[in-house]
C-alpha atoms as a PDB file:
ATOM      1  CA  UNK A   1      -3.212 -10.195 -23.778  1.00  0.00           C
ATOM      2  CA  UNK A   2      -1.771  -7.315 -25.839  1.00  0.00           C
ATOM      3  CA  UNK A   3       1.487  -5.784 -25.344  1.00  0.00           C
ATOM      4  CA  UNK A   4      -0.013  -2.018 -23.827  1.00  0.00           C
ATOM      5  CA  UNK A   5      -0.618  -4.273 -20.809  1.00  0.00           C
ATOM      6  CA  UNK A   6       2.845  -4.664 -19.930  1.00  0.00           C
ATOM      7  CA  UNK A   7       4.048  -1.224 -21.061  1.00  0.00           C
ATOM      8  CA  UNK A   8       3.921   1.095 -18.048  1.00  0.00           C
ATOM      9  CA  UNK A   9       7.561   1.737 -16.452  1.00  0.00           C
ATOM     10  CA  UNK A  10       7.096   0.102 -12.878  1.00  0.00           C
ATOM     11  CA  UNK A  11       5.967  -3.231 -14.502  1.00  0.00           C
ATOM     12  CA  UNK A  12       9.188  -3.351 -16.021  1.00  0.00           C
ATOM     13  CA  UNK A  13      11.003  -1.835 -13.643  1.00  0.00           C
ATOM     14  CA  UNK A  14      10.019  -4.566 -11.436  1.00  0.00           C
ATOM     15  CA  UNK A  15      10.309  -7.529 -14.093  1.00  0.00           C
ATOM     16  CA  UNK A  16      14.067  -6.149 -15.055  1.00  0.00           C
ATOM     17  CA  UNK A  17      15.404  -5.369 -11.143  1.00  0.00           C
ATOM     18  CA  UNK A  18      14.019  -8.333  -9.661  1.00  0.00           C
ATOM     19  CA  UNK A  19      16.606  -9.702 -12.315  1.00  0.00           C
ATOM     20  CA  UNK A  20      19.273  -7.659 -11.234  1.00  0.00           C
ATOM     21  CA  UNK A  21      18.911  -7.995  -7.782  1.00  0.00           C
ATOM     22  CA  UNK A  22      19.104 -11.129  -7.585  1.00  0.00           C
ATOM     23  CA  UNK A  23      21.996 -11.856 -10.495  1.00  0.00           C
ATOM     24  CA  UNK A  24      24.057  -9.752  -8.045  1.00  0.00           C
ATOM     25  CA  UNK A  25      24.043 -12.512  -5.814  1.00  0.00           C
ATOM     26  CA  UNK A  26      25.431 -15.104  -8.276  1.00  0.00           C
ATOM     27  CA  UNK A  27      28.530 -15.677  -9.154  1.00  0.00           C
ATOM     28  CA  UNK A  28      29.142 -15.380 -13.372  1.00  0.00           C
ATOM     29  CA  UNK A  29      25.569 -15.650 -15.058  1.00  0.00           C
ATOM     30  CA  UNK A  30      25.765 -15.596 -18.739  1.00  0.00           C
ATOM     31  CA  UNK A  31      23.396 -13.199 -20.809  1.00  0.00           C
ATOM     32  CA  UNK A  32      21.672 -15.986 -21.578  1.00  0.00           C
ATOM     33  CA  UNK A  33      20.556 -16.687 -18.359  1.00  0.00           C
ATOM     34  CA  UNK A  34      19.705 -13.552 -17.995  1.00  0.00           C
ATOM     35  CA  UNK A  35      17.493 -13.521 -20.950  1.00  0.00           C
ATOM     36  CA  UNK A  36      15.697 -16.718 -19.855  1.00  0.00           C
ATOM     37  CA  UNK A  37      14.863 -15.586 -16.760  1.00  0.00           C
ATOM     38  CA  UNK A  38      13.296 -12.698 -18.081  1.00  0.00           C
ATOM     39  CA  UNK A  39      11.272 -14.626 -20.286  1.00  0.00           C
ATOM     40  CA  UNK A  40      10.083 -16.639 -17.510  1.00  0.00           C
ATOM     41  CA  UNK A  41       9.183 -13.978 -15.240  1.00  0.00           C
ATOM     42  CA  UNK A  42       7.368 -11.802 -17.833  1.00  0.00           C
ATOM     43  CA  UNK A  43       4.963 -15.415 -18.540  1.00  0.00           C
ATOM     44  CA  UNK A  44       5.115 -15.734 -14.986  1.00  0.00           C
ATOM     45  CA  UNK A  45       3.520 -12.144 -14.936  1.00  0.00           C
ATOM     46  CA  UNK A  46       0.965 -12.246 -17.799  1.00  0.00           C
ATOM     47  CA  UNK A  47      -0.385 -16.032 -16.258  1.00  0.00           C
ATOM     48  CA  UNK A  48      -1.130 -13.768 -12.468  1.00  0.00           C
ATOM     49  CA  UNK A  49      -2.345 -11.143 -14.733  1.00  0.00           C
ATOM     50  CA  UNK A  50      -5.431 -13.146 -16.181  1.00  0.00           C
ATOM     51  CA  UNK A  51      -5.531 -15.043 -13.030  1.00  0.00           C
ATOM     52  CA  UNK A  52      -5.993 -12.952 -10.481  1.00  0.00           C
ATOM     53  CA  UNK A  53      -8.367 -10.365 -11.965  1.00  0.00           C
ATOM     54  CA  UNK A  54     -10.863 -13.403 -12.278  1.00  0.00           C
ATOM     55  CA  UNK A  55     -10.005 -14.199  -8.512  1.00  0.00           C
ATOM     56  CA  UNK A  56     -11.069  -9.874  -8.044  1.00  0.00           C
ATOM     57  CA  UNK A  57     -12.948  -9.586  -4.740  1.00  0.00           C
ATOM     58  CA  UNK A  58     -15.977  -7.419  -5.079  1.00  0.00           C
ATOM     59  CA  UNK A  59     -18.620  -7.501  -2.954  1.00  0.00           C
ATOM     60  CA  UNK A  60     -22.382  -6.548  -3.195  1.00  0.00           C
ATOM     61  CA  UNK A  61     -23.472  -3.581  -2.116  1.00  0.00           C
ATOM     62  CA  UNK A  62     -25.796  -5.135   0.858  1.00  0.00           C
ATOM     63  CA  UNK A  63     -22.777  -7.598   1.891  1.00  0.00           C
ATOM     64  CA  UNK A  64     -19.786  -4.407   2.929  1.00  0.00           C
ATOM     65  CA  UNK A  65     -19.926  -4.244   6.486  1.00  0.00           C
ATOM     66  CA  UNK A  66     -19.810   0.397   5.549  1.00  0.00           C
ATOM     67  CA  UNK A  67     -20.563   2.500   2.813  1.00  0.00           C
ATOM     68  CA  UNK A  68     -19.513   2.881  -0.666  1.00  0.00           C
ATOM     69  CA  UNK A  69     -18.545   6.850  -1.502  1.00  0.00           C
ATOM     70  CA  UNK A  70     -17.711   8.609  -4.428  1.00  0.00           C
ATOM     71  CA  UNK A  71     -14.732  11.062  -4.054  1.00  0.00           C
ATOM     72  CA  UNK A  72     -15.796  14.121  -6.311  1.00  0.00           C
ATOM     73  CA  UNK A  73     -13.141  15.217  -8.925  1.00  0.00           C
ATOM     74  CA  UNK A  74     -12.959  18.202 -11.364  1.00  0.00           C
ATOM     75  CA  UNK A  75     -13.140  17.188 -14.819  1.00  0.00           C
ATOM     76  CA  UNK A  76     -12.404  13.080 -13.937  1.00  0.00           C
ATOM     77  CA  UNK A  77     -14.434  10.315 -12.699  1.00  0.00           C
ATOM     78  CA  UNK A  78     -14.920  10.411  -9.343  1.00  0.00           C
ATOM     79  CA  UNK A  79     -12.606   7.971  -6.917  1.00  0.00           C
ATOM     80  CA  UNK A  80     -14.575   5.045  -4.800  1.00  0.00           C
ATOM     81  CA  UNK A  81     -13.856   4.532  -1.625  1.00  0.00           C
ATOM     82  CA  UNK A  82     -15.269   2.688   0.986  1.00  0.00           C
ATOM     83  CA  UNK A  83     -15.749   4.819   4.666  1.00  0.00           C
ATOM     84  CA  UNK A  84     -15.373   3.322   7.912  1.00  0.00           C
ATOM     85  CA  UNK A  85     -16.138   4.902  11.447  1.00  0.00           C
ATOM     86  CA  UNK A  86     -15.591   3.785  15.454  1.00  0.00           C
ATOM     87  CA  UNK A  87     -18.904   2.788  17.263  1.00  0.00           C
ATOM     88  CA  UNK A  88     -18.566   6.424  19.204  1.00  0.00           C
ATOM     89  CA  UNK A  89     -16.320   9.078  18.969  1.00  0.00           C
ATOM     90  CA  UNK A  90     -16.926  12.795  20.112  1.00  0.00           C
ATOM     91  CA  UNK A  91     -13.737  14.826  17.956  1.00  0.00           C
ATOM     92  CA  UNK A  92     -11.926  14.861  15.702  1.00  0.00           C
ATOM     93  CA  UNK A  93     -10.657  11.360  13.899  1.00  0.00           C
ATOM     94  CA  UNK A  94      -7.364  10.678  12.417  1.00  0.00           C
ATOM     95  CA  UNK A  95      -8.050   9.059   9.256  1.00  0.00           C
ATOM     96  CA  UNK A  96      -6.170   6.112   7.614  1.00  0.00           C
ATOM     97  CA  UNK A  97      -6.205   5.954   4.233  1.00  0.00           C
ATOM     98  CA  UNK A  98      -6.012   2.172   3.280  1.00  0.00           C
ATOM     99  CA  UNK A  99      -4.174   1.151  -0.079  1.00  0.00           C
ATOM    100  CA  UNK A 100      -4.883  -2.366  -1.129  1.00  0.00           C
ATOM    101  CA  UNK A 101      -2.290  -4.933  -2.718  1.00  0.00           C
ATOM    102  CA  UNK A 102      -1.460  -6.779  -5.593  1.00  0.00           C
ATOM    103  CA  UNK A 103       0.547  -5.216  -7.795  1.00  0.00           C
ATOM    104  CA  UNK A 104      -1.230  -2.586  -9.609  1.00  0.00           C
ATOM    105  CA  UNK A 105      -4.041  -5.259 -11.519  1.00  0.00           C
ATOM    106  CA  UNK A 106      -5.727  -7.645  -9.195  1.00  0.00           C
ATOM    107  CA  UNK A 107      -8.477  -7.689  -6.161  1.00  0.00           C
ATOM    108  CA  UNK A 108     -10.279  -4.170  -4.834  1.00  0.00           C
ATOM    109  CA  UNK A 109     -10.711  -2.534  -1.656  1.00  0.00           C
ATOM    110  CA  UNK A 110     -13.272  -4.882  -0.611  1.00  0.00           C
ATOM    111  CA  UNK A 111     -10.542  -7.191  -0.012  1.00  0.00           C
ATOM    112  CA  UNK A 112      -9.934  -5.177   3.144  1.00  0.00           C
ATOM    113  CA  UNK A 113     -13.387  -4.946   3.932  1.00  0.00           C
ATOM    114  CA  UNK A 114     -13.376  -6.674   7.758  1.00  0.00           C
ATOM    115  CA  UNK A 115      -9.723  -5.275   8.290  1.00  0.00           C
ATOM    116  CA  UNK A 116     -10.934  -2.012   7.519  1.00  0.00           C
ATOM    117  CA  UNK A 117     -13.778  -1.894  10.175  1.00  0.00           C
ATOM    118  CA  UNK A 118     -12.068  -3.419  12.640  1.00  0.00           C
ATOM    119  CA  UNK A 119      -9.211  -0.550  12.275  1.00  0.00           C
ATOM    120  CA  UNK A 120     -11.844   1.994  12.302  1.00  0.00           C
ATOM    121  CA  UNK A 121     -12.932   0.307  15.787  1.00  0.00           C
ATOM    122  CA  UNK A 122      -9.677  -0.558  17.802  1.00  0.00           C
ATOM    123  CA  UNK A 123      -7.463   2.291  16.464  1.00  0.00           C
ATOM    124  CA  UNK A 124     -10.679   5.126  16.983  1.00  0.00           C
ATOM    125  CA  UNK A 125     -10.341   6.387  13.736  1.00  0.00           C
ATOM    126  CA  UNK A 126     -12.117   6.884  10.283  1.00  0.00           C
ATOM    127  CA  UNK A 127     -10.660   4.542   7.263  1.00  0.00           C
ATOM    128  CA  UNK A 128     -10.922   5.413   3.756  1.00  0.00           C
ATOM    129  CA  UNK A 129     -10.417   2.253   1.716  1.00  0.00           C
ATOM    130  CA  UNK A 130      -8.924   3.542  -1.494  1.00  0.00           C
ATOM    131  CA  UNK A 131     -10.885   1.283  -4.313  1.00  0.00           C
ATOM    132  CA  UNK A 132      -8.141   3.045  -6.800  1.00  0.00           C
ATOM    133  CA  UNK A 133      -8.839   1.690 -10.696  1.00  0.00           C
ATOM    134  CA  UNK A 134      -6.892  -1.149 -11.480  1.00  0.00           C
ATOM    135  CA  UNK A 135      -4.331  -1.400 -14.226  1.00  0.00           C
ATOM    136  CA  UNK A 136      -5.787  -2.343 -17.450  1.00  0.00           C
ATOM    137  CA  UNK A 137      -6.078  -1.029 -21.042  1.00  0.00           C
ATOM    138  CA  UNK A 138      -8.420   1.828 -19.913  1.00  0.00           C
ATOM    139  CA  UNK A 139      -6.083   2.667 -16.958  1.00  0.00           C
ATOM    140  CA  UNK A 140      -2.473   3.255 -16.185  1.00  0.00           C
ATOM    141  CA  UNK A 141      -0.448   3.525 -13.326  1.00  0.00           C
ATOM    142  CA  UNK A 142      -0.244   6.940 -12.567  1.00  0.00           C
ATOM    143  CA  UNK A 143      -4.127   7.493 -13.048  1.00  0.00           C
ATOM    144  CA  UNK A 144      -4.732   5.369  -9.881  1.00  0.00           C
ATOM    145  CA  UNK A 145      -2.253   7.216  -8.308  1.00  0.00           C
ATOM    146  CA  UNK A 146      -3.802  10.355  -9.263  1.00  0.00           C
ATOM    147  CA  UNK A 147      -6.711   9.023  -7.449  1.00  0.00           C
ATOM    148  CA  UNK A 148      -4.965   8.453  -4.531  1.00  0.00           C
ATOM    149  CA  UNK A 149      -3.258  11.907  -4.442  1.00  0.00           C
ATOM    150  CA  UNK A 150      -6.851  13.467  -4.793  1.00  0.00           C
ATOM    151  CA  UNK A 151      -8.629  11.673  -2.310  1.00  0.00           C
ATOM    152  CA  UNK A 152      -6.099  12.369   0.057  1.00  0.00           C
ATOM    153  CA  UNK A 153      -6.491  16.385  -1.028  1.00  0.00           C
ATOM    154  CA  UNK A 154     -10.012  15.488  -0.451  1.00  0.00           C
ATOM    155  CA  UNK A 155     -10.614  15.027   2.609  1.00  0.00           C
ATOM    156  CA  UNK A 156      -7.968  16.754   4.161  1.00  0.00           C
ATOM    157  CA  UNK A 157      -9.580  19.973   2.277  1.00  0.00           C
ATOM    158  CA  UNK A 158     -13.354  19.029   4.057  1.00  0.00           C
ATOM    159  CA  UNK A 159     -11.877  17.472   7.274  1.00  0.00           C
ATOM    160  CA  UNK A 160     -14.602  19.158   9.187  1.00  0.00           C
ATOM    161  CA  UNK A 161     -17.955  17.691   6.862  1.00  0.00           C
ATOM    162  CA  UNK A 162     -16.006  14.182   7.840  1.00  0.00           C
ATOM    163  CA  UNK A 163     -15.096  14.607  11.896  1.00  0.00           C
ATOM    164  CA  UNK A 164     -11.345  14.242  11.293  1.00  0.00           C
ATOM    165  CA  UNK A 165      -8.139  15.432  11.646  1.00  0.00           C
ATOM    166  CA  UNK A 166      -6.481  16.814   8.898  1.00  0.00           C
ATOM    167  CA  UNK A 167      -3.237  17.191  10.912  1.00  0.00           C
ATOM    168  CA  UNK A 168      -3.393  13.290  11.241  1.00  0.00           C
ATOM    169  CA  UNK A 169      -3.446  11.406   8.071  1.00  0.00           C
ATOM    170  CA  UNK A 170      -1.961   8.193   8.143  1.00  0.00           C
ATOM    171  CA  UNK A 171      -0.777   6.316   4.955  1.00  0.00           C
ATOM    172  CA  UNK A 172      -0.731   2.503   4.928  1.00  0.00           C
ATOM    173  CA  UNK A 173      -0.201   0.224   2.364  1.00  0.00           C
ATOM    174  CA  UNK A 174       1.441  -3.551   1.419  1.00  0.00           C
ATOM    175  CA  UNK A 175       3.461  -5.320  -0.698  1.00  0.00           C
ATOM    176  CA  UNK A 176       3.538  -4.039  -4.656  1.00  0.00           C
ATOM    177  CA  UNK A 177       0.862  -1.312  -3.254  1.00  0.00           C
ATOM    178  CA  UNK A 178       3.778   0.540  -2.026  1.00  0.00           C
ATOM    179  CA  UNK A 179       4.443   2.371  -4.937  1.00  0.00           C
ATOM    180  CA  UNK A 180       1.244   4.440  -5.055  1.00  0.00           C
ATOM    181  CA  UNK A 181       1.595   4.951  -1.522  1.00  0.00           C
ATOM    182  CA  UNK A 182       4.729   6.177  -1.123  1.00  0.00           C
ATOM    183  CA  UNK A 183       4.903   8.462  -4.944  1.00  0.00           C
ATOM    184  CA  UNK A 184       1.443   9.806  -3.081  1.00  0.00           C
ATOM    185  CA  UNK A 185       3.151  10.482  -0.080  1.00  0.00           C
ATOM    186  CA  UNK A 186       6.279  12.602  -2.162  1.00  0.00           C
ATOM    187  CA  UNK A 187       3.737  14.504  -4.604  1.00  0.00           C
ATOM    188  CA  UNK A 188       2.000  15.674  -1.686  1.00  0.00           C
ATOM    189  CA  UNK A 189       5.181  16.391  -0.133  1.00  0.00           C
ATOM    190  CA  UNK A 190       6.103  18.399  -3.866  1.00  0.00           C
ATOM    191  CA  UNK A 191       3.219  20.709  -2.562  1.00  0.00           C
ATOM    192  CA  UNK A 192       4.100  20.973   1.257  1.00  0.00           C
ATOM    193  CA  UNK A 193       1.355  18.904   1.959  1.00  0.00           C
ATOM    194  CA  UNK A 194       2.091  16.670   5.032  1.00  0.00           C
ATOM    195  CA  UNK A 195       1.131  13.198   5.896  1.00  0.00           C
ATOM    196  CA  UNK A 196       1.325  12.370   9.187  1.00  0.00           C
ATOM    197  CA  UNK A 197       2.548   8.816   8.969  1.00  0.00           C
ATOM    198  CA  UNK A 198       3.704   5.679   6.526  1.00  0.00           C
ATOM    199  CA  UNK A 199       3.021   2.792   7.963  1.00  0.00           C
ATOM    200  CA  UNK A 200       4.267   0.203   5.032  1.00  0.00           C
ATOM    201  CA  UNK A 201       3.415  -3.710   5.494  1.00  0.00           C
ATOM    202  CA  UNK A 202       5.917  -6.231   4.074  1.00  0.00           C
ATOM    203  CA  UNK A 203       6.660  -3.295   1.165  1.00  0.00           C
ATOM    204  CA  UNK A 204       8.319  -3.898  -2.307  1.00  0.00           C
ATOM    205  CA  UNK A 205      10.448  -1.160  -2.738  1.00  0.00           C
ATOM    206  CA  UNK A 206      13.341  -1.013  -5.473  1.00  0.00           C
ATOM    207  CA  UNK A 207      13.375   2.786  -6.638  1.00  0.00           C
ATOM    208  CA  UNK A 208      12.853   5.061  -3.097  1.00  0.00           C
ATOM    209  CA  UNK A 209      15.772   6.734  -3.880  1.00  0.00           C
ATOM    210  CA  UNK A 210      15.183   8.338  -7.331  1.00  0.00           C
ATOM    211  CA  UNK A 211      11.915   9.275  -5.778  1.00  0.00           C
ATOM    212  CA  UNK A 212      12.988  10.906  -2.458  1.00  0.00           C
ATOM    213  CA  UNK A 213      15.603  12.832  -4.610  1.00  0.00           C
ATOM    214  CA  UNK A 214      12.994  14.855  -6.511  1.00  0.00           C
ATOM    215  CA  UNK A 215      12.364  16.301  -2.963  1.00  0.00           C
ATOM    216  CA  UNK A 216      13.924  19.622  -2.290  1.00  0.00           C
ATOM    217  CA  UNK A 217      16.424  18.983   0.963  1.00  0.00           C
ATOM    218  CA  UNK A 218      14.270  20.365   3.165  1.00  0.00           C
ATOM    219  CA  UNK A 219      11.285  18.567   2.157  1.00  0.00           C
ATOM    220  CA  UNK A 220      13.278  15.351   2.635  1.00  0.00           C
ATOM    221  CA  UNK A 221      14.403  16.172   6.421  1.00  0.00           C
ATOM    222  CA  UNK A 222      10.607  16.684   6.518  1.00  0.00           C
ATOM    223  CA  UNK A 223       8.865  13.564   4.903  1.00  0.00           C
ATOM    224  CA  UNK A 224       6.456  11.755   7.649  1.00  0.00           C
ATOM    225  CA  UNK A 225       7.811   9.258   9.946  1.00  0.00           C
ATOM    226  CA  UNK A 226       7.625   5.273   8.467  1.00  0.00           C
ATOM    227  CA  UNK A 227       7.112   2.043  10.902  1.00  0.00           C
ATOM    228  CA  UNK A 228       7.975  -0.775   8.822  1.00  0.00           C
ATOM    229  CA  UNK A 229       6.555  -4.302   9.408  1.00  0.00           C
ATOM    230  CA  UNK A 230       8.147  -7.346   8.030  1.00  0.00           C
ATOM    231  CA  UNK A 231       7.639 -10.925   7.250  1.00  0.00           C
ATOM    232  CA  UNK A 232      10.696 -13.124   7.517  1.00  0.00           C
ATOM    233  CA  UNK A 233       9.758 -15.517   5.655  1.00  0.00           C
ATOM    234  CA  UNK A 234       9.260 -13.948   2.575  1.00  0.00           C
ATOM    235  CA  UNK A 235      11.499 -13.094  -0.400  1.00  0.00           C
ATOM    236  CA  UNK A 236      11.166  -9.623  -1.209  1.00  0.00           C
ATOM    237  CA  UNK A 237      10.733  -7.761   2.112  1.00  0.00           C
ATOM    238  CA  UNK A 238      14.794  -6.929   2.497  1.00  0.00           C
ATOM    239  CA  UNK A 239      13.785  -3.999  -0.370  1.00  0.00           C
ATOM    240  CA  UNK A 240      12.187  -2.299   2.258  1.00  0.00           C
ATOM    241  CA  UNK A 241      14.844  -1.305   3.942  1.00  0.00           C
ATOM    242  CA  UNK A 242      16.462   0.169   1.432  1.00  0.00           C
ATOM    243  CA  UNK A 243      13.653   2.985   1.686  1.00  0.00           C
ATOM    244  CA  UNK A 244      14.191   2.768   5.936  1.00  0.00           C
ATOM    245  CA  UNK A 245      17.899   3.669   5.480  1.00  0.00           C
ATOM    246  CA  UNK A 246      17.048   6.677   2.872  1.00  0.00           C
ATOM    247  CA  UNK A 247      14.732   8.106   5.753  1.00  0.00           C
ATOM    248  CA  UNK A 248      16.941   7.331   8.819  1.00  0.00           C
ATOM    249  CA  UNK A 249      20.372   8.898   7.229  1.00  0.00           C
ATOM    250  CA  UNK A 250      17.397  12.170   6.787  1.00  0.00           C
ATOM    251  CA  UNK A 251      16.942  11.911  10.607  1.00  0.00           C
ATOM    252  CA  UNK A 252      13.177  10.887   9.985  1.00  0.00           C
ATOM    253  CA  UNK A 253      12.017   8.607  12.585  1.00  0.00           C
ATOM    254  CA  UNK A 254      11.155   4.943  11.394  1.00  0.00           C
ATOM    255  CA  UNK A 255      10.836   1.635  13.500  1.00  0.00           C
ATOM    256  CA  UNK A 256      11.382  -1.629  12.178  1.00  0.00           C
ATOM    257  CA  UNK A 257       9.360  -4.796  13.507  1.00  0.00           C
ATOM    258  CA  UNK A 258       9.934  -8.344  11.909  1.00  0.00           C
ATOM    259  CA  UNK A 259       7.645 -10.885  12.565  1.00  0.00           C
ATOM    260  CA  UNK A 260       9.447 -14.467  12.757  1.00  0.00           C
ATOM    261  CA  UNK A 261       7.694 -17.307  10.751  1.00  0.00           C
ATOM    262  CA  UNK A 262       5.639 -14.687   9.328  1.00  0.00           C
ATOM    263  CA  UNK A 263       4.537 -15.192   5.012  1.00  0.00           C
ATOM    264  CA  UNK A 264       3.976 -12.484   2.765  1.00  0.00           C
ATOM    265  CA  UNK A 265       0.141 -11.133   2.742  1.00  0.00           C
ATOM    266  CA  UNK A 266      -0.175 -12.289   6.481  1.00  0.00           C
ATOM    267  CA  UNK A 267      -1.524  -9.385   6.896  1.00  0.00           C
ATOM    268  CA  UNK A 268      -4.374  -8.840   4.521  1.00  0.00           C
ATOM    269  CA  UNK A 269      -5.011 -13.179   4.249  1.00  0.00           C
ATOM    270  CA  UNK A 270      -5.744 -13.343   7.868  1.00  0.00           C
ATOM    271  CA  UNK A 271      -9.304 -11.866   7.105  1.00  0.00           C
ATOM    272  CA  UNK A 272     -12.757 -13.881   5.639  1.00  0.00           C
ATOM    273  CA  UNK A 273     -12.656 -12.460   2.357  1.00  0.00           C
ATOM    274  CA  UNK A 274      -8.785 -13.530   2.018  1.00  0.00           C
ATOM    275  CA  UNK A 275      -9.795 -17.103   3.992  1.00  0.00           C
ATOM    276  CA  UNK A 276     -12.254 -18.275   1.666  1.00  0.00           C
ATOM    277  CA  UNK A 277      -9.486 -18.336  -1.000  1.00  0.00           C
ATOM    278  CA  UNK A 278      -6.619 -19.228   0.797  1.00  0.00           C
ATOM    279  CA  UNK A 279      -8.506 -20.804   4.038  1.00  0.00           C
ATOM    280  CA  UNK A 280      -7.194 -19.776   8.176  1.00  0.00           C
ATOM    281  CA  UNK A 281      -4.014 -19.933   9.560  1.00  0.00           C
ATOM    282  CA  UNK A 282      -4.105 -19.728  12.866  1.00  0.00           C
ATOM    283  CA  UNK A 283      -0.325 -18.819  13.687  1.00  0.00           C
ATOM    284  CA  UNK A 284      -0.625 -16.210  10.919  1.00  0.00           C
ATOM    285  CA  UNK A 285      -3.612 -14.945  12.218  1.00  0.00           C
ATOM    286  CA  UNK A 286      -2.443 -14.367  15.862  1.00  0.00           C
ATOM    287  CA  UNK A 287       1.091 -12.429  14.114  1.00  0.00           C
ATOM    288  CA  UNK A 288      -1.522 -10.280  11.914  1.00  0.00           C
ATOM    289  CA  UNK A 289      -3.367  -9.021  15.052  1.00  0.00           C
ATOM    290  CA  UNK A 290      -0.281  -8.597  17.056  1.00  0.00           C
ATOM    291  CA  UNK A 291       1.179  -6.224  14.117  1.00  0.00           C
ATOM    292  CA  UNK A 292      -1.911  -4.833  14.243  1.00  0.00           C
ATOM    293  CA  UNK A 293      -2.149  -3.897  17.793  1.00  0.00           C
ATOM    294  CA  UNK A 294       1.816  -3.164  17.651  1.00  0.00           C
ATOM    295  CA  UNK A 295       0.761  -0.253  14.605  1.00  0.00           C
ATOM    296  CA  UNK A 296      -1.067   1.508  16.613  1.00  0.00           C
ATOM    297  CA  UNK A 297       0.785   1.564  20.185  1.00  0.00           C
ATOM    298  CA  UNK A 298       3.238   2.800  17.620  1.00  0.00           C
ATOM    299  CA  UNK A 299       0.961   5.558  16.383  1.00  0.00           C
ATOM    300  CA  UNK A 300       0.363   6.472  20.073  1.00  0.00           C
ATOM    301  CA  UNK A 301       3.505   6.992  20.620  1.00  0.00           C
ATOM    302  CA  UNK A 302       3.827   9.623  17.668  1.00  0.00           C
ATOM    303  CA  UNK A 303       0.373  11.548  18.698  1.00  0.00           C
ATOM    304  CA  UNK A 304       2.047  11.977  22.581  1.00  0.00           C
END
């Protein structure tokens, strides 16, 4: 693996304040220590790299439980999603817009392929799984969150051809897929368009403030309400909060919900295209469903 791989600014951002963060906590560590654990992490990185983009769920065409779609853009390839609708519904939808995990370079929307449908079902609303390019030598970080930008501009520009709400777009996304989400979320913002609501699972978060600064003030007293679900067993979720405390001092609503002997990915490994990796966990399932069903009495509460 070549060195562009590793080049883009969050990869390192991450590798180099994961470091930080965490020498904080100890006592006197040498800059040797430092520089080891760098080293590891970074061999650490490129061994997930190769490894999980063989482990890359796709599935065929005749196996997704929807449809494949191709979000049109001017002068770029076009985004591919994956569209998911209730049984019945007679007006308008609000649509989720579904932002897979892993870091930036491993698995695909298909991942959420069940969770998306069954979304679509118990929540009554359309779900556009976001099949955003993954990071590679072809593509960088902030062309897959380009795509993400435009496919939100998308639909909320032909709401009515779709059956949904433009006045109720919902962002969701986990773990290291929090950074497309939420730099969506603030260039929209940049261009007073809204999102209706963040709703961030088990989120790695280590730079929300740089990002919420470029907001003018108003636009940050403005930015859509967050519900944050956490895992407590897992080592990375406390960055989260960092985010929730930049929203709540800008008197934006947010809700926190922790979810006690919870992993990371309970979410999103709870589902058969996760299980037949990782196999079923019962007591992770249950959790999964319960944040599930907890989302959207929380949504419910923001549409009264």
């Amino acid at each position: 693996m070549s060195f562009p791989y590793i080049s883009n600014r969050l990869i390192l951002r991450l590798i180099i304040q994961t470091i930080m963060k965490k020498a904080k906590k100890i006592a006197r560590i040498s800059l040797d220590t430092l520089i080891l654990i760098f080293i590891i992490l970074l061999v650490v990185w490129v061994y997930l790299f190769n490894r999980m983009h063989r482990n890359t769920i796709i599935k065929p065409d005749e196996e997704l439980i929807w449809d494949r779609y191709e979000v049109p853009r001017m002068g770029e390839e076009p985004v591919n999603v994956n569209l998911y609708y209730p049984d019945t519904y007679e007006w308008a939808l609000p649509v989720v817009f579904n932002i897979h995990w892993w870091a930036f370079f491993a698995w695909s929307a298909d991942t959420l392929d069940t969770q998306s449908e069954r979304i679509a079902k118990d929540w009554n609303v359309m779900v556009v799984n976001i099949n955003y390019k993954l990071l590679n030598m072809d593509y960088s970080i902030s062309y897959a969150l380009d795509e993400i930008v435009d496919t939100i501009k998308y639909f909320k520009n032909n709401a009515e051809k779709y059956n949904i709400d433009p006045n109720k777009m919902i962002v969701m996304w986990y773990s290291a897929g929090w950074d497309y989400a939420m730099e969506a979320c603030i260039t929209l913002k940049k261009e007073n368009i809204d999102v209706f609501a963040q709703i961030l699972w088990y989120a790695y978060i280590w730079d929300a403030d740089d990002m919420y600064l470029e907001l003018s003030e108003q636009q940050q007293k403005s930015i859509a309400p967050a519900l944050f679900i956490l895992a407590d067993n897992d080592l990375i979720w406390d960055t989260s909060l960092e985010y929730e405390e930049i929203l709540r001092e800008n008197w934006i609503q947010t809700e926190i919900k922790e979810y006690s002997g919870a992993m990371h990915w309970f979410i999103e490994s709870n589902n058969p295209e996760r299980e037949a990796v990782t196999g079923e966990r019962p007591e992770q399932k249950e959790m999964a469903r319960d944040a599930e069903d907890y989302a959207l009495q929380w949504l419910k509460n923001l549409w009264l």
